[in-house]
Protein backbone atom coordinates (compact mmCIF):
# COMPACT_ATOMS: atom_id res chain seq x y z
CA UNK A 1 0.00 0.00 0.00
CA UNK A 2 2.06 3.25 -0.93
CA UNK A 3 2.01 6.33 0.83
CA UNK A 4 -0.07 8.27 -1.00
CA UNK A 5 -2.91 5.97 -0.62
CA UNK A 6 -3.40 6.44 2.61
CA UNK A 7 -6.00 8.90 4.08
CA UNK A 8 -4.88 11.90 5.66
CA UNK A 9 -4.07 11.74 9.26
CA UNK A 10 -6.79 14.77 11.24
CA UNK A 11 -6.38 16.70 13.97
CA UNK A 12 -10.21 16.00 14.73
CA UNK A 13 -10.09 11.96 14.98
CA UNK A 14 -13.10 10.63 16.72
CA UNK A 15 -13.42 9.33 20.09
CA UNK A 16 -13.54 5.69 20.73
CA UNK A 17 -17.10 5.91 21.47
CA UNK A 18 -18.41 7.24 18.67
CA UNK A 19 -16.57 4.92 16.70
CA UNK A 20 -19.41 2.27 16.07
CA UNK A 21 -21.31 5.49 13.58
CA UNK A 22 -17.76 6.37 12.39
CA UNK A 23 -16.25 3.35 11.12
CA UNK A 24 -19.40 2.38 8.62
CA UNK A 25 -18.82 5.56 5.76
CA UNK A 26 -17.89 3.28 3.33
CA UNK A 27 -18.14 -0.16 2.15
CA UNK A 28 -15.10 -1.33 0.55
CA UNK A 29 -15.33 -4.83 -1.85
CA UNK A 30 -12.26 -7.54 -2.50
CA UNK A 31 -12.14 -10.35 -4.63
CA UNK A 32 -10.67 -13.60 -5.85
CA UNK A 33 -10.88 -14.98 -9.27
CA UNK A 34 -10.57 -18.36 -10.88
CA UNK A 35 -10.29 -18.99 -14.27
CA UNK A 36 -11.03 -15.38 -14.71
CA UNK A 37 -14.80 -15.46 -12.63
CA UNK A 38 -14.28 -13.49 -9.23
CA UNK A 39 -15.69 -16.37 -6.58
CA UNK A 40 -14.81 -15.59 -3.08
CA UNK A 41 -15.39 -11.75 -1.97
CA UNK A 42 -14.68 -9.91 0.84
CA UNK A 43 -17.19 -6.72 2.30
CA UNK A 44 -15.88 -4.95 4.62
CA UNK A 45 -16.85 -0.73 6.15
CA UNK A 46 -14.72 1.14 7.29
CA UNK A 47 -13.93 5.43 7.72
CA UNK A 48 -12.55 5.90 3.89
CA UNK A 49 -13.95 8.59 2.19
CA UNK A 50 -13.92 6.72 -0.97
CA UNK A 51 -13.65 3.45 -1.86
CA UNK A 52 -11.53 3.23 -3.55
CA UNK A 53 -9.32 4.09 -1.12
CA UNK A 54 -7.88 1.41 1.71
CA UNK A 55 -10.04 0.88 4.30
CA UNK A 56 -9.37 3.15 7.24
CA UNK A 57 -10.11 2.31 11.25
CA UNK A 58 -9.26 4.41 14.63
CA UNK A 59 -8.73 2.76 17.92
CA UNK A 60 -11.52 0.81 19.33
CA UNK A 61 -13.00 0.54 15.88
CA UNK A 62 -15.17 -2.55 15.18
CA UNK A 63 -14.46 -3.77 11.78
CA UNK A 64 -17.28 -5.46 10.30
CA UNK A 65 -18.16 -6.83 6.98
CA UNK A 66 -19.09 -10.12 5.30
CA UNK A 67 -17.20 -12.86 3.11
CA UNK A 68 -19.24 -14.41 0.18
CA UNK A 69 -18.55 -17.43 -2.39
CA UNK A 70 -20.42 -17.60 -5.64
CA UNK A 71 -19.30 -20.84 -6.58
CA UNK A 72 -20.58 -22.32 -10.04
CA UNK A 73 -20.54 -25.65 -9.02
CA UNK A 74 -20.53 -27.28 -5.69
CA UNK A 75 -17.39 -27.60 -3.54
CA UNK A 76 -15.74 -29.36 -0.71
CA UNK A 77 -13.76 -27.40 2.26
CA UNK A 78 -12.45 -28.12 5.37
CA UNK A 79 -13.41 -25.00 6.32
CA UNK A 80 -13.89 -21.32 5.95
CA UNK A 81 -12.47 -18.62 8.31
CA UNK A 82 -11.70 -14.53 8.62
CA UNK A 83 -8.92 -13.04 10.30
CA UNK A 84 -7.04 -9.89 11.04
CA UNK A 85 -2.87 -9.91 10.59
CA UNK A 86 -0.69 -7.03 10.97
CA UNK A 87 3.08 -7.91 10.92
CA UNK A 88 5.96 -5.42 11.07
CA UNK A 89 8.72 -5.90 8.21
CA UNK A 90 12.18 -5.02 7.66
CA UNK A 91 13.71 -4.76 4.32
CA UNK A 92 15.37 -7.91 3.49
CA UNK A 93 13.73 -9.93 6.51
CA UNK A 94 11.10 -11.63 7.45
CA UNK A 95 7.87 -10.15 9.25
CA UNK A 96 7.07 -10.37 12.62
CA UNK A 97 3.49 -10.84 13.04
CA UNK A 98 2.25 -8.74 16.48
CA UNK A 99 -1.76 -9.11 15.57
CA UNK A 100 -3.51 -12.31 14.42
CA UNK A 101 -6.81 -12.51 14.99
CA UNK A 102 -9.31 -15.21 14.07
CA UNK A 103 -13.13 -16.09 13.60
CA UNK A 104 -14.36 -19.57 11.78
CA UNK A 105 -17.40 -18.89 9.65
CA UNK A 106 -18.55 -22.14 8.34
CA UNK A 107 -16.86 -25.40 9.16
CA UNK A 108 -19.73 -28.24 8.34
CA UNK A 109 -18.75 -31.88 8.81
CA UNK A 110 -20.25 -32.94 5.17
CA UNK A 111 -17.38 -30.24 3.91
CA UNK A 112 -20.19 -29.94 0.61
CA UNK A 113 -20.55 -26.65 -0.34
CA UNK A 114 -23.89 -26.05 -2.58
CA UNK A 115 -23.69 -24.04 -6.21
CA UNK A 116 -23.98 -20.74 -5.82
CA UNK A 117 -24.15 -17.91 -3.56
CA UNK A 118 -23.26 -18.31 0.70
CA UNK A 119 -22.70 -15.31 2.72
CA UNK A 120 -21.03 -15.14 6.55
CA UNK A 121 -21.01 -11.40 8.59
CA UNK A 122 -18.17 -10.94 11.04
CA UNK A 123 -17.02 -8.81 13.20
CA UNK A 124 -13.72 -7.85 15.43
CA UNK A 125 -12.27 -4.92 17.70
CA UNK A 126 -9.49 -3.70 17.20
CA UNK A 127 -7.26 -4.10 20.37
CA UNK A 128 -5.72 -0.97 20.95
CA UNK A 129 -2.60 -3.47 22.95
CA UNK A 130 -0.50 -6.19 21.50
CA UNK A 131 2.33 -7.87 22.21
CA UNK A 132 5.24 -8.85 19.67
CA UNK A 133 6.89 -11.60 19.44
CA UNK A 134 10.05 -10.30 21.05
CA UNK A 135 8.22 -8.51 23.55
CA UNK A 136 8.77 -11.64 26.55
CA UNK A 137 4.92 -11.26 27.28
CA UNK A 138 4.80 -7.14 27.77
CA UNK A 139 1.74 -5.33 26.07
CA UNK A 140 2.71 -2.03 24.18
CA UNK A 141 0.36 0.44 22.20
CA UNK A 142 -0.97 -1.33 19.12
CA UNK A 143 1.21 0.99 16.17
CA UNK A 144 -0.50 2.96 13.42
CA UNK A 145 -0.25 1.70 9.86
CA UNK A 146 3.72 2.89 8.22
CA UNK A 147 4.05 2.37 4.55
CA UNK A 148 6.20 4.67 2.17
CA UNK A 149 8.11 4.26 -0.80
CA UNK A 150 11.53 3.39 -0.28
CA UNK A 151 10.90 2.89 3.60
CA UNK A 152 13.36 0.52 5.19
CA UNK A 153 10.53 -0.53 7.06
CA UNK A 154 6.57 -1.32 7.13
CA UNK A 155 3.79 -2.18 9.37
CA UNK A 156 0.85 -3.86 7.36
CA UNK A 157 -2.74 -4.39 8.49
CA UNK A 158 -5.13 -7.11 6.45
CA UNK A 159 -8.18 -8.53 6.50
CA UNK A 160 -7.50 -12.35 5.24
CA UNK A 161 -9.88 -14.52 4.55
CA UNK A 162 -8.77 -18.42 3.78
CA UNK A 163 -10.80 -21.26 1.96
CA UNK A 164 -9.63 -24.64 3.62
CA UNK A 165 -9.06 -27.13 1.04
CA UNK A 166 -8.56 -31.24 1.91
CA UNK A 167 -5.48 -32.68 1.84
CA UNK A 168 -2.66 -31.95 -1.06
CA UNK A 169 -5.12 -28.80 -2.37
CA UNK A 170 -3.29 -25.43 -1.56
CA UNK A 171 -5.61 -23.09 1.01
CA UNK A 172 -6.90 -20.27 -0.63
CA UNK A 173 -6.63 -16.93 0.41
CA UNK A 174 -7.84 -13.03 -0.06
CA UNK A 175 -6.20 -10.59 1.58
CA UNK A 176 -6.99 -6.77 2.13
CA UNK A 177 -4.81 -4.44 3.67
CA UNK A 178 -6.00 -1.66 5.63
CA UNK A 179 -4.57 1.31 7.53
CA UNK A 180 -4.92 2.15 11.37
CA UNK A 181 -4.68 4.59 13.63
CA UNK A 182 -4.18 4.68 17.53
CA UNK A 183 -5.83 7.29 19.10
CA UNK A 184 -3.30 9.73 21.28
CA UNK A 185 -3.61 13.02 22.48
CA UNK A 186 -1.30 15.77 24.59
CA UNK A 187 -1.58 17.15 28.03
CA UNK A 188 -3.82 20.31 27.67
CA UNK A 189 -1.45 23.56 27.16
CA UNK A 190 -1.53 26.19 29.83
CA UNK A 191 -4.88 27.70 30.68
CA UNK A 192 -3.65 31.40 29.48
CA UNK A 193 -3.09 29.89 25.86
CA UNK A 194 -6.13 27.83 26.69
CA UNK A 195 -7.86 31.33 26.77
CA UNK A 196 -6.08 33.14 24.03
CA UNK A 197 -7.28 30.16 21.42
CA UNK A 198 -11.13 30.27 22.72
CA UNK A 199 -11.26 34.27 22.54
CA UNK A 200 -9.09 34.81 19.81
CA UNK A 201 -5.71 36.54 21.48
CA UNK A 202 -2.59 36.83 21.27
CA UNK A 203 -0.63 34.41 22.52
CA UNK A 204 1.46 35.52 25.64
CA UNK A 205 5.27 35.41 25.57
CA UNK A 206 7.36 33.67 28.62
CA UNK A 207 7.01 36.68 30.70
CA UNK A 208 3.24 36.68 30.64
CA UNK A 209 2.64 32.82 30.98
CA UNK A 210 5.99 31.35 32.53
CA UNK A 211 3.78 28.00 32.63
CA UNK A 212 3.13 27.84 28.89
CA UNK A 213 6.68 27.53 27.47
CA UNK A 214 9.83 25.51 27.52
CA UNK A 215 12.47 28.13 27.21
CA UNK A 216 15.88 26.59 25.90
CA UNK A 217 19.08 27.61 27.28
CA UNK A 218 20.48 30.31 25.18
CA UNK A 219 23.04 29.67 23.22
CA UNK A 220 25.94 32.14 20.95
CA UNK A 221 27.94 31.60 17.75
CA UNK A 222 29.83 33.39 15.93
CA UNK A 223 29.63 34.48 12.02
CA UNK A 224 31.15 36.68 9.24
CA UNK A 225 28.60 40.01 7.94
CA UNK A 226 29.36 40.25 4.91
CA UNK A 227 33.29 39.21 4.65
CA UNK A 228 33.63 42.20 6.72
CA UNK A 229 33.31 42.01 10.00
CA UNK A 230 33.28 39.23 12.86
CA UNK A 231 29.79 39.18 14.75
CA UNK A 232 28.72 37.01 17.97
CA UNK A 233 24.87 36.30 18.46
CA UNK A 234 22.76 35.06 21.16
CA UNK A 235 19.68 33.16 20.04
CA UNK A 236 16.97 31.64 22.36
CA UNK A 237 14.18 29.41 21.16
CA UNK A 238 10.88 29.13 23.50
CA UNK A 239 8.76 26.41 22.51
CA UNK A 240 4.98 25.61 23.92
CA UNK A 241 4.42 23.74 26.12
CA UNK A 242 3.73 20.78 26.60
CA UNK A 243 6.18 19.53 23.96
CA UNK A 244 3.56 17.56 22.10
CA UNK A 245 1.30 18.53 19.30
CA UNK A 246 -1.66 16.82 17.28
CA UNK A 247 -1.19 16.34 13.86
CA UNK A 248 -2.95 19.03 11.94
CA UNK A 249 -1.91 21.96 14.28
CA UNK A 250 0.56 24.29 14.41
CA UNK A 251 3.56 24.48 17.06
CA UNK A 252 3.85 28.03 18.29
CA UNK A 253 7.54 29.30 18.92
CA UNK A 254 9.73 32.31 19.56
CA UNK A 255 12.95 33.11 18.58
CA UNK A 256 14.86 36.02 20.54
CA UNK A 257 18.32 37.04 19.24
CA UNK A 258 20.79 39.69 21.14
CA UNK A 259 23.79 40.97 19.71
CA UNK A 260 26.17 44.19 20.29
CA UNK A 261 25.88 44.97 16.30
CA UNK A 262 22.62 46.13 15.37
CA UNK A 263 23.56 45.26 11.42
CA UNK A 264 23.70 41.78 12.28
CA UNK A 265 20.84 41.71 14.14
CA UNK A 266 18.84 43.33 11.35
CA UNK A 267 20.28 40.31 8.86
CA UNK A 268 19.21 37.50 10.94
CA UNK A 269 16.01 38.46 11.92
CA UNK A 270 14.64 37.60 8.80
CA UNK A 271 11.93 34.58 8.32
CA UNK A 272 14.41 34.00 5.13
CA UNK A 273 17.17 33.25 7.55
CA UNK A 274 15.80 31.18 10.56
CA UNK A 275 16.21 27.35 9.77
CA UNK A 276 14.11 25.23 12.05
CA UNK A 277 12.55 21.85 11.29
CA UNK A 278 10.64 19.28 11.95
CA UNK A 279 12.81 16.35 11.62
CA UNK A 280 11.42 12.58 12.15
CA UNK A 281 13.31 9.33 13.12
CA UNK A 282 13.39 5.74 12.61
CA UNK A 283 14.88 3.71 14.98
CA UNK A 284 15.11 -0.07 14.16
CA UNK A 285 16.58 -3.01 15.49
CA UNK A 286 16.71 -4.12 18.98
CA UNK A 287 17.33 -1.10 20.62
CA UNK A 288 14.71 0.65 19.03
CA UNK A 289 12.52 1.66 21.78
CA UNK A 290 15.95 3.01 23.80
CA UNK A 291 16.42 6.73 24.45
CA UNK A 292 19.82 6.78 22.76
CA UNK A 293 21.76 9.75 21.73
CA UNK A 294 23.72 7.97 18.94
CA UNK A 295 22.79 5.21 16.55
CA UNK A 296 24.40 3.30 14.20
CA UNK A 297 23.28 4.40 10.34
CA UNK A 298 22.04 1.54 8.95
CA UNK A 299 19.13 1.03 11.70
CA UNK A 300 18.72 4.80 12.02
CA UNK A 301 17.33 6.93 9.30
CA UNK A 302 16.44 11.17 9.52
CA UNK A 303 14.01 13.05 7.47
CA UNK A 304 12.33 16.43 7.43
CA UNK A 305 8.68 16.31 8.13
CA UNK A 306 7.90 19.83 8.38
CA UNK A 307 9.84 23.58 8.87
CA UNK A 308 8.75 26.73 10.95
CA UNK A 309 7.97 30.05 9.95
CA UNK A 310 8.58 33.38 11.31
CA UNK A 311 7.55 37.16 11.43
CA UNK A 312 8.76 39.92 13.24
CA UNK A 313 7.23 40.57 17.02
CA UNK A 314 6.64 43.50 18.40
CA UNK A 315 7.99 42.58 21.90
CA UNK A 316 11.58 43.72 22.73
CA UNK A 317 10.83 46.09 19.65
CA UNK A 318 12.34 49.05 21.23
CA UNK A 319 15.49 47.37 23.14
CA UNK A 320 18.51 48.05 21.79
CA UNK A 321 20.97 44.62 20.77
CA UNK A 322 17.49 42.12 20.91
CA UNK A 323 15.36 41.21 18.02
CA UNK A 324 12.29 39.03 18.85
CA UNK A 325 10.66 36.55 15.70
CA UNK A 326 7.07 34.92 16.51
CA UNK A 327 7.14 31.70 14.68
CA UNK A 328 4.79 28.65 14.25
CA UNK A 329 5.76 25.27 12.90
CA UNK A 330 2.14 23.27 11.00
CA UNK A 331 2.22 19.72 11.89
CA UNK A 332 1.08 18.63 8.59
CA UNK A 333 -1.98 15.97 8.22
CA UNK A 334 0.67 14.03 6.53
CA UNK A 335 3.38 13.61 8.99
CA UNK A 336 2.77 9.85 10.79
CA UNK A 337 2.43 10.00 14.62
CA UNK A 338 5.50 9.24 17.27
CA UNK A 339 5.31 5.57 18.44
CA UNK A 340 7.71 3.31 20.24
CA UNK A 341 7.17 -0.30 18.98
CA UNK A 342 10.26 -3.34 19.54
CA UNK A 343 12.09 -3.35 16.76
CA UNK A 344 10.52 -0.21 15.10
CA UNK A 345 9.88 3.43 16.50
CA UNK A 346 9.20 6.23 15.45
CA UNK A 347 10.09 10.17 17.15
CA UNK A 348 10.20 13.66 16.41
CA UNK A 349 13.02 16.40 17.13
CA UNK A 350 12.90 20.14 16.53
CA UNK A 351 16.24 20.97 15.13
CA UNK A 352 17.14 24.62 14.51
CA UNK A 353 20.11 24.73 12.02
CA UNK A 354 22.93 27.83 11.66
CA UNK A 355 21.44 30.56 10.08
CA UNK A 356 21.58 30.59 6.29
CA UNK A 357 21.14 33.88 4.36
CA UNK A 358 22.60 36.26 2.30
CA UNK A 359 25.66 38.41 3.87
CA UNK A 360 26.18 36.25 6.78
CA UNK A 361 28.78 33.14 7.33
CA UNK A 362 28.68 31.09 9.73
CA UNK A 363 32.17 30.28 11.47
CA UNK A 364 33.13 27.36 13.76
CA UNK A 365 29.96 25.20 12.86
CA UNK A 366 30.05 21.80 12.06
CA UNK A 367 28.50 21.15 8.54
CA UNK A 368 24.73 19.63 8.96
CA UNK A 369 25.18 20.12 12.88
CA UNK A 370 22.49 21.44 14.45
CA UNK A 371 22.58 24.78 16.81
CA UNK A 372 20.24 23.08 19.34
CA UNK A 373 17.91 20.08 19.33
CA UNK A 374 14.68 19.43 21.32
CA UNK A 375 12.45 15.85 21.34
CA UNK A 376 8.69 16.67 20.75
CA UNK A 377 5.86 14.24 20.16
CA UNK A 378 3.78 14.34 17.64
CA UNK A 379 -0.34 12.80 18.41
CA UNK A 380 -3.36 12.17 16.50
CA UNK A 381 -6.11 13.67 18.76
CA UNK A 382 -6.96 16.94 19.85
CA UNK A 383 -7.48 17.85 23.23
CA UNK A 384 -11.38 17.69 23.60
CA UNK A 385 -12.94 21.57 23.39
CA UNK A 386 -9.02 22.86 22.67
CA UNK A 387 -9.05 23.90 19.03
CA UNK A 388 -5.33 25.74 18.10
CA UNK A 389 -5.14 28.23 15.76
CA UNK A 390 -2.70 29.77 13.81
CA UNK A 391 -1.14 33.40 14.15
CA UNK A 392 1.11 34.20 11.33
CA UNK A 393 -0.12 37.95 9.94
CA UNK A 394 -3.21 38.34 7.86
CA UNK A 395 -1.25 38.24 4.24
CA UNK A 396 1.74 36.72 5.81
CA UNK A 397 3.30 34.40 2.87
CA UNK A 398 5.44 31.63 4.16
CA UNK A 399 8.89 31.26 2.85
CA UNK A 400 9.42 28.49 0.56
CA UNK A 401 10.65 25.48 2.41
CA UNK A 402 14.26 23.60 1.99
CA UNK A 403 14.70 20.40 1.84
CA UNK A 404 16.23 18.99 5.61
CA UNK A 405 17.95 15.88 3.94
CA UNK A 406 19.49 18.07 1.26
CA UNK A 407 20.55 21.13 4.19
CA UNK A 408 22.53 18.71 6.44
CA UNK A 409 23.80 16.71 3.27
CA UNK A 410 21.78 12.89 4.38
CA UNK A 411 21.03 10.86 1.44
CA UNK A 412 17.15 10.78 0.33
CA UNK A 413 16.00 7.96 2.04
CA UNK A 414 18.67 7.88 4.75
CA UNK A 415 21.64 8.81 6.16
CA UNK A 416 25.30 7.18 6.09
CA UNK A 417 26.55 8.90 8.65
CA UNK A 418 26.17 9.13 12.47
CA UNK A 419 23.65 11.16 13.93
CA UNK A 420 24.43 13.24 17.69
CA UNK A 421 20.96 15.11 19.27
CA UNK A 422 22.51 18.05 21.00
CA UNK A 423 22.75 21.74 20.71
CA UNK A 424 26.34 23.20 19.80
CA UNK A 425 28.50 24.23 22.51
CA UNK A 426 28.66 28.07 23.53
């Protein structure tokens, strides 16, 4: 199942309990042919907008359907059955099956199935815990679907439904894949930002609501203005709190930079200049589920997943040597949600690399290092009655985006290199 084909991930996914009306949009239909005459069929109704696309299900979803044979003569079987699979895979090995879920539908001692038409409903819930094969008995979070081109790994969902044949006849099978997605949400954010989202404020800075951001230590490098002249800068990154945001929403941030030379000042606070991204990781292997800082590159892999966006504040306005940039990062609808699986996780960091624009150099800075680097998790759901919104300028046009891979010089689909979280040393 490609990327593509999978719905969009929103920021308002449905509670459990209102899955039962949710999970029935669409009915999506499967089928197996012989001889070029489609004979065993699979029904099944799921979220999808469409149907042709996969079938889609939230936690605590009930996926129900029906399998059908339209056989034009009579048959024998040792049985019919329905099941749900979902198996993580590594390139180049084999999967490990985590889900397998079963229900018999017919099993008749005569094993004579009548010409014609039969038709068996079924039903299952999707557990929203499993536990791997690896996993010595523990439970974890059932993980959402994962499937992208040129991924070094997957996680696959599927309906399968199997004929039973007698002995030396090969079972056959149908199989559907379908995409799933856990249901996790953040802690509420502070009840001043609580307020400025439900009556339309501004947000308030550190100094006004201490309790609403995670202000990083400050940190100084050094650069070149224009071949000239050697400048020093102190930048500062707040970041709202708490560090996780729903997919769909925006991250709201602010930048403050000091410096004894106005000049320079004026040439990094510019939204053209300020590089901060989104950057995802997969871990696999193992170890995947450790907090590590370091990982070795061919079970670690980095890619962009978003960048932020800034405009000019007026706080600190009128203070000589500090220039203060509002910024918001959009969690798009596409980015997959953090998860921590064995053998397979997936996290977020915000990584805010040296400033890049025209007239400045940086100096002493490690190519594709970042200045500073902060974990954030990225959920599905919304905090109930808590609707973000977004505060760039009326008119404000957002600066084209670069490519993360290409800025710290990782290959497309992966790096070859090691990869150190940690912000640069003052």
């Amino acid at each position: 199942m490609a990327d593509n084909e999978l719905p969009g991930y929103t920021a308002k996914a449905a509670p459990a309990a209102a899955a039962a009306a949710g999970a029935s949009r669409t009915e999506h239909k499967y089928s197996l042919e012989a001889k070029g005459r489609p004979w065993l069929f699979i029904f099944v109704k799921s979220r999808s907008q469409n149907a042709a696309s996969p079938p889609f299900y939230l936690e605590g979803d009930t996926v129900a359907g029906r399998v059908e044979l339209d056989l034009d003569k009579a048959e024998t079987s040792k049985g019919i059955s329905i099941g749900i699979q979902a198996g993580a895979t590594a390139v180049g090995q084999e999967e490990q099956v985590f889900l397998d879920l079963s229900e018999g539908l017919w099993n008749d001692k005569s094993g004579k199935l009548a010409k014609g038409k039969h038709s068996w409903p079924f039903t299952f819930t999707l557990p929203s815990k499993v536990s791997p094969p690896d996993s010595k008995g523990i439970t974890v979070a059932a993980p959402p679907s994962f499937s992208e081109r040129a991924s070094p790994a997957y996680i696959d969902y599927r309906l399968v439904a199997t004929v039973k044949r007698g002995a030396f006849k090969v079972n056959q099978t149908l199989s559907a894949n379908f995409a799933y997605l856990p249901l996790t949400q953040p802690e509420p954010p502070s009840p001043l930002r609580q307020l400025a989202y439900k009556e339309g404020t501004e947000l308030l800075g550190p100094a006004g609501d201490p309790g609403g951001w995670k202000v990083l230590p400050p940190l100084k490098f050094k650069g070149k203005l224009f071949e000239a002249k050697e400048v020093e800068v102190e930048c500062t990154l707040a970041i709202a709190i708490p560090l996780s945001y729903t997919i769909g929403s925006p991250i709201p941030l602010i930048l403050t930079l000091k410096s004894e030379d106005d000049h320079a000042l004026d040439t990094l606070a510019n939204p053209k200049a300020i590089k901060l991204h989104l950057v995802r990781s997969v871990a696999l292997g193992s170890d995947a589920m450790e907090e590590r800082t370091d990982r070795r590159s061919n079970t670690f892999f980095i890619a962009g997943a978003g960048q932020a966006y800034f405009w000019a504040s007026t706080e600190g306005a009128h203070e000589p040597g500090i220039r203060t940039m509002r910024g918001e990062l959009d969690v798009k609808k596409t980015v997959k949600p953090s998860f921590l699986f064995p053998r397979f996780s997936v996290r977020y960091t915000l990584e805010l690399l040296p400033f890049a624009i025209t007239g400045f150099t940086s100096l002493g800075i490690e190519p594709g290092k970042s200045l500073l680097s902060e974990p954030v998790t990225i959920t599905t759901k919304q905090v109930p009655g808590i609707t973000p919104k977004c505060y760039a300028p009326p008119g404000y046009e957002k600066p084209e985006e670069n490519d993360y891979n290409s800025s710290v010089g990782y290959l497309e689909n992966g790096n070859q290199r090691f990869y150190h979280h940690g912000g640069m040393a003052n």
